[in-house]
C-alpha atoms as a PDB file:
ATOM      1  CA  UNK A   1      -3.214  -3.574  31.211  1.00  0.00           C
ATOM      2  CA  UNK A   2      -4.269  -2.098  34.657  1.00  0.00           C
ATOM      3  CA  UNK A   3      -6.557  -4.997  36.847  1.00  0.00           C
ATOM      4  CA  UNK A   4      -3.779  -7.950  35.586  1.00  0.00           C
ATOM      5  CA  UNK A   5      -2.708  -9.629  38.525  1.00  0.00           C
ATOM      6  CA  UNK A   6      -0.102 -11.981  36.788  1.00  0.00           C
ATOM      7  CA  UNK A   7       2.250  -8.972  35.866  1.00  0.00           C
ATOM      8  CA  UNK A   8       2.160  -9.508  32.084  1.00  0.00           C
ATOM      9  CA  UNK A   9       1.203  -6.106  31.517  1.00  0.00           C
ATOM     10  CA  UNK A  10       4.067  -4.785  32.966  1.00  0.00           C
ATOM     11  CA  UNK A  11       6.636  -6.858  31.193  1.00  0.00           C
ATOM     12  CA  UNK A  12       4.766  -6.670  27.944  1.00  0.00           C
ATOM     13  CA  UNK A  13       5.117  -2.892  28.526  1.00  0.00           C
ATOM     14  CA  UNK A  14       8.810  -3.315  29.791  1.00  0.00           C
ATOM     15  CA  UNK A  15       9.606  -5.236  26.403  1.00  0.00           C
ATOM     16  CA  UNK A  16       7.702  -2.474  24.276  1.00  0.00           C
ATOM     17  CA  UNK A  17      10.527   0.155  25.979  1.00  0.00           C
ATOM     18  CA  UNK A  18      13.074  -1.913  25.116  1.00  0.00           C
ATOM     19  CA  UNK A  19      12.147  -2.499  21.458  1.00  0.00           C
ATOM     20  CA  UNK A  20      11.609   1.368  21.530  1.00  0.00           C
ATOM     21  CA  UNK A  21      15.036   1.642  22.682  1.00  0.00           C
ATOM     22  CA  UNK A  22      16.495  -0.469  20.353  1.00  0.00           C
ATOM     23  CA  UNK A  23      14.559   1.406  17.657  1.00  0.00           C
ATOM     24  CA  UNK A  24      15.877   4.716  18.533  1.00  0.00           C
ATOM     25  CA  UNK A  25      19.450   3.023  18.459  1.00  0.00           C
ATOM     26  CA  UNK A  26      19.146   1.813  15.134  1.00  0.00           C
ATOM     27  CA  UNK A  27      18.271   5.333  13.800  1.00  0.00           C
ATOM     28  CA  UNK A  28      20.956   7.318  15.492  1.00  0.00           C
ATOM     29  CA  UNK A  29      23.354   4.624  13.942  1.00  0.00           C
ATOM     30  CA  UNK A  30      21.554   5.449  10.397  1.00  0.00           C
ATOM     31  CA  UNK A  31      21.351   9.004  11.124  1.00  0.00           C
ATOM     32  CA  UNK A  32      24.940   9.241  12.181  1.00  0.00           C
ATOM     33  CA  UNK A  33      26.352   7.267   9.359  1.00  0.00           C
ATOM     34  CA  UNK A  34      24.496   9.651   6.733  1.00  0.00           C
ATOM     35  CA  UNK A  35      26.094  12.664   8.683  1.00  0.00           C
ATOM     36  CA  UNK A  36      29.389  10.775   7.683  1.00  0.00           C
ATOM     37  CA  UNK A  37      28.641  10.211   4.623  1.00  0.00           C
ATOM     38  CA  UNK A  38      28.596  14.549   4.153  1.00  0.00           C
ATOM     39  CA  UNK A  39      24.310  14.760   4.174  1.00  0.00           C
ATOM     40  CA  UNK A  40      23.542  17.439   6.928  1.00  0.00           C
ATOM     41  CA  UNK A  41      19.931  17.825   8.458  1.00  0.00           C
ATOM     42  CA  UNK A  42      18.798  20.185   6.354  1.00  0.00           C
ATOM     43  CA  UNK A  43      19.500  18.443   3.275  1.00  0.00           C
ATOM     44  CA  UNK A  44      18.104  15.481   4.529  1.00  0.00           C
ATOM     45  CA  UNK A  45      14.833  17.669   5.497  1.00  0.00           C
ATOM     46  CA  UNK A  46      14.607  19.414   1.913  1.00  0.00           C
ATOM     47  CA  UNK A  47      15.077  16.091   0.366  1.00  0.00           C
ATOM     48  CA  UNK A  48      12.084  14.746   2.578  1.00  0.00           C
ATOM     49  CA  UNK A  49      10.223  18.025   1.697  1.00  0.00           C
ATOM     50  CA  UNK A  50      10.528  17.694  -2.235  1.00  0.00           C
ATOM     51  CA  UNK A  51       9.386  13.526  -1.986  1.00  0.00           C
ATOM     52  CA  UNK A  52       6.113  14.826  -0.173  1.00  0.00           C
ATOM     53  CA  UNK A  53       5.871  17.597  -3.064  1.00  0.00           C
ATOM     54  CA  UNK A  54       6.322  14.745  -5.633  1.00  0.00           C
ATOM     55  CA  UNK A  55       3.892  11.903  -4.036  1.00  0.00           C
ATOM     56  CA  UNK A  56       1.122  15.147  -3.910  1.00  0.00           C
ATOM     57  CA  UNK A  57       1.613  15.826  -7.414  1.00  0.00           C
ATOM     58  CA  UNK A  58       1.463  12.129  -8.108  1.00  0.00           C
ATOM     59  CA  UNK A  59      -1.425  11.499  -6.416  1.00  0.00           C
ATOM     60  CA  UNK A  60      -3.283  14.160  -8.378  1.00  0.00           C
ATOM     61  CA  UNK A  61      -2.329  13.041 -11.924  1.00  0.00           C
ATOM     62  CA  UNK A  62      -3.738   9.223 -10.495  1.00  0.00           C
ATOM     63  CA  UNK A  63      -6.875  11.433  -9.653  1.00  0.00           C
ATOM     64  CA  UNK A  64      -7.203  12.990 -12.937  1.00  0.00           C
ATOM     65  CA  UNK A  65      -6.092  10.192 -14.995  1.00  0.00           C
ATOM     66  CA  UNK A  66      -8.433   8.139 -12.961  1.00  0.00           C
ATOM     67  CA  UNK A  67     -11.501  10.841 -14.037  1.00  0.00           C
ATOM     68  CA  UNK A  68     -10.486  10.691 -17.499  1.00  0.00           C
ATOM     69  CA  UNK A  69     -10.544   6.712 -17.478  1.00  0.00           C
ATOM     70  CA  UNK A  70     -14.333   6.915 -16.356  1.00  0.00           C
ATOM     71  CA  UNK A  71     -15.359   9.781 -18.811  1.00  0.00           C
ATOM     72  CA  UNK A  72     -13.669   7.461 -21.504  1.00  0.00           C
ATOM     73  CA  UNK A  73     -15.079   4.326 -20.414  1.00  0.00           C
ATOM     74  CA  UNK A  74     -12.129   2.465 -19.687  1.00  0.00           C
ATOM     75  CA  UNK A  75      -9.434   1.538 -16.914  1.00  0.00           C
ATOM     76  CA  UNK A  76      -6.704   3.303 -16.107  1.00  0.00           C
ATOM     77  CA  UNK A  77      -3.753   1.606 -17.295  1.00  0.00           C
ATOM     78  CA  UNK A  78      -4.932   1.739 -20.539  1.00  0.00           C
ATOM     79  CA  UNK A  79      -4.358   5.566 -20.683  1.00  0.00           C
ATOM     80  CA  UNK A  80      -0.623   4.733 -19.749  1.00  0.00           C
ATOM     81  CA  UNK A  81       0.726   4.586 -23.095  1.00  0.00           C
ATOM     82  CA  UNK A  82      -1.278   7.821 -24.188  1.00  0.00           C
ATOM     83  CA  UNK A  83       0.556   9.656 -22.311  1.00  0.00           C
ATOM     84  CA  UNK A  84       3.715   7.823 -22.562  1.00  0.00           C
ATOM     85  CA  UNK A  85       3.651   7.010 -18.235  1.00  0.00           C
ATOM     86  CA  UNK A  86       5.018   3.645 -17.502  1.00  0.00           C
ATOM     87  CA  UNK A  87       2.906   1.338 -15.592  1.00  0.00           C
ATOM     88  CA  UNK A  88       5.183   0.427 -12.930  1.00  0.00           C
ATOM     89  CA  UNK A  89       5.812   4.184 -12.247  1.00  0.00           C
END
């Protein structure tokens, strides 16, 4: 932090490039192991695409089921089984 005579700023910032570093390490190693494995970037970026798609179509059918739980007067989870959805899903 800028006014800190004892240096601590500094270091604390020196140690917050180094865990950075470190960081981006550990994901080159990741990314270059699924490269080796035969995933390319693109498949890797469609794959990321469609799990977006998924949580957004997810997230609506929470909405609705939760505005169907309130019309019907009663929680959520109890419309599970209606509609054969697993809790845990």
């Amino acid at each position: 932090k800028p006014g800190q005579a004892d240096g601590t700023g500094e270091e604390s910032l020196l140690l917050d490039i180094q865990k950075r570093k470190e960081k981006e390490d550990m994901l080159d190693k990741e990314i270059s192991q699924l490269i080796s494995e035969g995933y390319s970037v693109d498949e890797l970026e469609d794959h990321i695409a469609q799990l977006h798609e998924y949580n957004d179509i997810k997230d609506i059918g929470q909405m609705l089921l939760g505005k169907l739980a309130v019309i019907r007067g009663v929680t959520t989870k109890e419309l599970y089984p209606e509609f054969g959805l697993d809790v845990n899903d």
